[in-house]
N, C-alpha and C. Protein backbone atom coordinates (compact mmCIF):
# COMPACT_ATOMS: atom_id res chain seq x y z
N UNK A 1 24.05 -15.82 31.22
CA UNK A 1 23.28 -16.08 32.40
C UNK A 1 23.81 -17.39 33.01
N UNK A 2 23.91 -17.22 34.44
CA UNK A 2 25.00 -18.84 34.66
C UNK A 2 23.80 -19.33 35.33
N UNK A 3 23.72 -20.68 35.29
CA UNK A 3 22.97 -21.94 35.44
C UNK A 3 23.78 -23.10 36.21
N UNK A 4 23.12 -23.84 37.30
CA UNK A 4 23.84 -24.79 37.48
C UNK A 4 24.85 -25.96 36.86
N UNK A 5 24.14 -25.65 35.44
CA UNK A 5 25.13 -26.81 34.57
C UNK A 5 26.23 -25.89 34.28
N UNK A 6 26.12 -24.48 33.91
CA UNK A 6 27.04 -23.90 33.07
C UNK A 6 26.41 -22.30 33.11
N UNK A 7 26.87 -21.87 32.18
CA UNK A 7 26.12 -21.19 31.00
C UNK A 7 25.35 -20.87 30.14
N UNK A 8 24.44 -20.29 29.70
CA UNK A 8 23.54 -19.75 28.93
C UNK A 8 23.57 -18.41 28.06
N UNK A 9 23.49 -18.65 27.05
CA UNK A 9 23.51 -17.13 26.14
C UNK A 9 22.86 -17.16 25.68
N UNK A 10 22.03 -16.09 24.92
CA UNK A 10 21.26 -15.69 23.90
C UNK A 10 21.13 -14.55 23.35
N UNK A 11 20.77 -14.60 22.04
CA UNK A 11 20.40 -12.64 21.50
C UNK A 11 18.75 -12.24 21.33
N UNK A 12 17.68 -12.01 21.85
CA UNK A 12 16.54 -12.42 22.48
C UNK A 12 16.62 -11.60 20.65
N UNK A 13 16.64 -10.45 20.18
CA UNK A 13 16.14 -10.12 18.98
C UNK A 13 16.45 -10.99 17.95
N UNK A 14 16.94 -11.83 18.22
CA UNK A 14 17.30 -12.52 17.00
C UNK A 14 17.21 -14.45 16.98
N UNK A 15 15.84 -14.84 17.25
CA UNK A 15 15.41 -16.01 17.08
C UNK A 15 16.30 -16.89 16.60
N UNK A 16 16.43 -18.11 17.47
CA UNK A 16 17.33 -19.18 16.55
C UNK A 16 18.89 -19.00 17.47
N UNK A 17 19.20 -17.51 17.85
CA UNK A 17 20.74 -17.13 18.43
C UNK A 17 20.50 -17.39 19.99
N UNK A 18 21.08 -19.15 20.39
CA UNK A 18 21.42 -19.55 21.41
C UNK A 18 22.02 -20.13 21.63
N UNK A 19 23.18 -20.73 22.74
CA UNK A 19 23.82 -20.97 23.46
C UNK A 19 24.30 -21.86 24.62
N UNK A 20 25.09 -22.14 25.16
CA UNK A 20 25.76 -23.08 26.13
C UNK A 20 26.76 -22.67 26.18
N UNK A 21 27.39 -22.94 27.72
CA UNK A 21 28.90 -23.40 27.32
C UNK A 21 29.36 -23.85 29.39
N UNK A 22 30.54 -24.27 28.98
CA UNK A 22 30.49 -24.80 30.82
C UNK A 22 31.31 -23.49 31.78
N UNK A 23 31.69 -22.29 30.48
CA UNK A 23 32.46 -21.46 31.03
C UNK A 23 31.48 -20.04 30.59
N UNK A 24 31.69 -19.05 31.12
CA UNK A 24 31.21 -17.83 30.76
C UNK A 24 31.53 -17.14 29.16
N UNK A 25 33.30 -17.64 28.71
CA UNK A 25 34.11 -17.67 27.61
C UNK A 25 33.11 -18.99 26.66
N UNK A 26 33.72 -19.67 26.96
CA UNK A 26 32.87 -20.37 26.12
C UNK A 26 31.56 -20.39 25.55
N UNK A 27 30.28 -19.83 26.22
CA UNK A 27 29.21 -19.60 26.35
C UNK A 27 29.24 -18.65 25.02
N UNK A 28 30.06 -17.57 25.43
CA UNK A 28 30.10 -16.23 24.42
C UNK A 28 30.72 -16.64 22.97
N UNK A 29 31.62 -17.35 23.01
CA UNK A 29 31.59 -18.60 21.56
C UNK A 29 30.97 -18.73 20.97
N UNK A 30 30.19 -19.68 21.94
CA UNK A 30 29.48 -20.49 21.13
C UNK A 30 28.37 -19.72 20.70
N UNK A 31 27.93 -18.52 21.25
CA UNK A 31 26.94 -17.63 20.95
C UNK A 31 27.15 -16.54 19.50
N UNK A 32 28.86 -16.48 19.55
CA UNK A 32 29.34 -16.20 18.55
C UNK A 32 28.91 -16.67 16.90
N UNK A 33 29.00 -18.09 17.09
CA UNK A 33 29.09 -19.08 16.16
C UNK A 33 27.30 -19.04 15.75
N UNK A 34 26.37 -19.04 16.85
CA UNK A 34 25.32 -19.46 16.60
C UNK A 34 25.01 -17.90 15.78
N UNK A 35 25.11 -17.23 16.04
CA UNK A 35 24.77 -15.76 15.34
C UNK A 35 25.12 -16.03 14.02
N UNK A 36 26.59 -16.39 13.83
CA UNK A 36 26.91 -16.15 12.26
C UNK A 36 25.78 -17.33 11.85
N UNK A 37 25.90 -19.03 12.14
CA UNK A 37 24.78 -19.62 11.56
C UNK A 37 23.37 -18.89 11.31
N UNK A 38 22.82 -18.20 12.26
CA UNK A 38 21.58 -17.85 12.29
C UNK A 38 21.13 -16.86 10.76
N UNK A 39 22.26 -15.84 10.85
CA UNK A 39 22.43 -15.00 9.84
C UNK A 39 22.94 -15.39 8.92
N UNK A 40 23.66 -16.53 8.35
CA UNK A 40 24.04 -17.05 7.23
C UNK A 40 22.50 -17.88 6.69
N UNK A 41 21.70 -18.61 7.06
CA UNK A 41 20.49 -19.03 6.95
C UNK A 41 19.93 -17.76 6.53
N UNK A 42 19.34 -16.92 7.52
CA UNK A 42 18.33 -16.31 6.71
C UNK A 42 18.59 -15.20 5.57
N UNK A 43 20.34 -15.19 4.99
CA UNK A 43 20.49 -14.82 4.10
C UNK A 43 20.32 -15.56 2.58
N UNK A 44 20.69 -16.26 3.39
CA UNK A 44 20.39 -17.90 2.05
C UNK A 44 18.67 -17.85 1.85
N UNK A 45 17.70 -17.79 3.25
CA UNK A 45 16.83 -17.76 2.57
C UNK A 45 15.97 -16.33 1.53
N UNK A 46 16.34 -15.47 2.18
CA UNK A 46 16.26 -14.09 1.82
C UNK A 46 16.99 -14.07 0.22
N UNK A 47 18.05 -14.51 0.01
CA UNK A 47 18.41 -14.83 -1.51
C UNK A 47 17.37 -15.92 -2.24
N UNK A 48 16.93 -17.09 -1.76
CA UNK A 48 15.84 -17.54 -2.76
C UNK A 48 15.09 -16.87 -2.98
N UNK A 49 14.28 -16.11 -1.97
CA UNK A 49 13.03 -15.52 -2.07
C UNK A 49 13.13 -14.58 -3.03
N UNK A 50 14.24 -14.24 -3.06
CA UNK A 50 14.54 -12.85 -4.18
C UNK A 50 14.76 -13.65 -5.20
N UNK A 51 15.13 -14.72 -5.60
CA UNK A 51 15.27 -15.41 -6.48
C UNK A 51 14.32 -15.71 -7.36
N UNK A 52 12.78 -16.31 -6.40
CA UNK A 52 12.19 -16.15 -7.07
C UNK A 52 10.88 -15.36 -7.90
N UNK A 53 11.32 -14.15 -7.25
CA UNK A 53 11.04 -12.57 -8.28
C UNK A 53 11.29 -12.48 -9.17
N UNK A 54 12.96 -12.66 -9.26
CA UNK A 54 13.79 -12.93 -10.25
C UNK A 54 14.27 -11.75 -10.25
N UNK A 55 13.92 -10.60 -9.41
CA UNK A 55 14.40 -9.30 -8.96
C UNK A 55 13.82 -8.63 -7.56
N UNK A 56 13.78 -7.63 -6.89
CA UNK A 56 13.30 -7.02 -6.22
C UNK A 56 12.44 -6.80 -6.24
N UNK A 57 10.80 -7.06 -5.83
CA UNK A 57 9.65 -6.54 -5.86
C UNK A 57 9.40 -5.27 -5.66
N UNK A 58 8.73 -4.84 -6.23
CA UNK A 58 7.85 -3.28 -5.55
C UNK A 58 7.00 -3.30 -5.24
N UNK A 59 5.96 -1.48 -4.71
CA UNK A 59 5.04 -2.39 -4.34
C UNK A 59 3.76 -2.51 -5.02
N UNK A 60 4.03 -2.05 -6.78
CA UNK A 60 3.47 -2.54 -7.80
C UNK A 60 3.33 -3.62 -7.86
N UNK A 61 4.66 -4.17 -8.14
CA UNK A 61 4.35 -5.77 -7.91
C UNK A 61 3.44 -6.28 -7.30
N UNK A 62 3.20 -5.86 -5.79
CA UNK A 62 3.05 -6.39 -5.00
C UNK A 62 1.50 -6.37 -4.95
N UNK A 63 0.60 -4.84 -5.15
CA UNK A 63 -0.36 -4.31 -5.03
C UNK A 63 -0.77 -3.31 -6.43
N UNK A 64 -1.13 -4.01 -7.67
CA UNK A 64 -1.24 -3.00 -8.53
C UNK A 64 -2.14 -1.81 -8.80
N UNK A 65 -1.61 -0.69 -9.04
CA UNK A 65 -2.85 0.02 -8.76
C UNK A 65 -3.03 1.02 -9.97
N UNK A 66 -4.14 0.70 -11.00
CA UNK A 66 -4.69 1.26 -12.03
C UNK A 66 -4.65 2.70 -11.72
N UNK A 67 -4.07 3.62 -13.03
CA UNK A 67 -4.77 4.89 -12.38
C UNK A 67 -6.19 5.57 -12.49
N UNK A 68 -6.10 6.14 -12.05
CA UNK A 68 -7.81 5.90 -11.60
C UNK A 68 -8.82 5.58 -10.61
N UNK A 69 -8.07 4.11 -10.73
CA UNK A 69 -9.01 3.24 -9.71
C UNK A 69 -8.28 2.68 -8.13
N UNK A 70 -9.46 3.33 -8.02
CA UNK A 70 -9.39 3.46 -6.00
C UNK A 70 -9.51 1.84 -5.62
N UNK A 71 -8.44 1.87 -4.74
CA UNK A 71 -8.02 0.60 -4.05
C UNK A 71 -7.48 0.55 -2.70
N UNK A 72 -8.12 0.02 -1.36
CA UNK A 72 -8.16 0.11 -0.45
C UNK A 72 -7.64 1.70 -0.14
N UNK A 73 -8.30 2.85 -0.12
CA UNK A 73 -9.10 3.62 0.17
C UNK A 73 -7.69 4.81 -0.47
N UNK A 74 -6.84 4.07 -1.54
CA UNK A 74 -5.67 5.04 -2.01
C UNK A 74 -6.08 5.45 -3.28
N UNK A 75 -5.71 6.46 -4.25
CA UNK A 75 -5.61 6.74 -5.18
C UNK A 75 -4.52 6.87 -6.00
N UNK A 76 -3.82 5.91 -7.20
CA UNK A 76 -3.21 6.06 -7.88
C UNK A 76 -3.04 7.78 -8.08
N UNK A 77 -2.13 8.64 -8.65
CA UNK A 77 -2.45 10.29 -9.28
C UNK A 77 -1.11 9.98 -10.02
N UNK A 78 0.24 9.34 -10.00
CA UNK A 78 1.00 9.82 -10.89
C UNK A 78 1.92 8.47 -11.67
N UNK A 79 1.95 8.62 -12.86
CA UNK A 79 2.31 7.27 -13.51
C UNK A 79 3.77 6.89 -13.28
């Protein structure tokens, strides 16, 4: 998007991925660059978080559910 100073980029789905530049080329660069940062971060954080599971959750983990016993309005039926 050109602007009196320059340039402007962004990737609107993807928070954090923005931009400058004084050329249209440049702009797309630097938009380049900000993507890989953006996505190198939330892989790093996405690896702690899994980290500290210490594996992949399920959604046992997450929500255990006795069989038997009715829990928000589901029924366990197979082990």
């Amino acid at each position: 998007m050109q602007v009196p100073e320059g340039y402007i980029a962004f990737v609107e789905e993807l928070p954090g991925a923005n931009s400058q530049g004084d050329t249209l080329e440049e702009a797309r660069e630097n938009l380049r660059e900000a993507v890989a940062l953006v996505l190198e971060a939330n892989r790093e954080l996405a690896e702690k978080s899994l980290a500290a599971f210490g594996s992949l959750p399920t959604v046992g983990d997450l929500w255990p559910l006795d069989r038997g016993t009715k829990r928000s309005g589901m029924w366990k039926t197979s082990g």
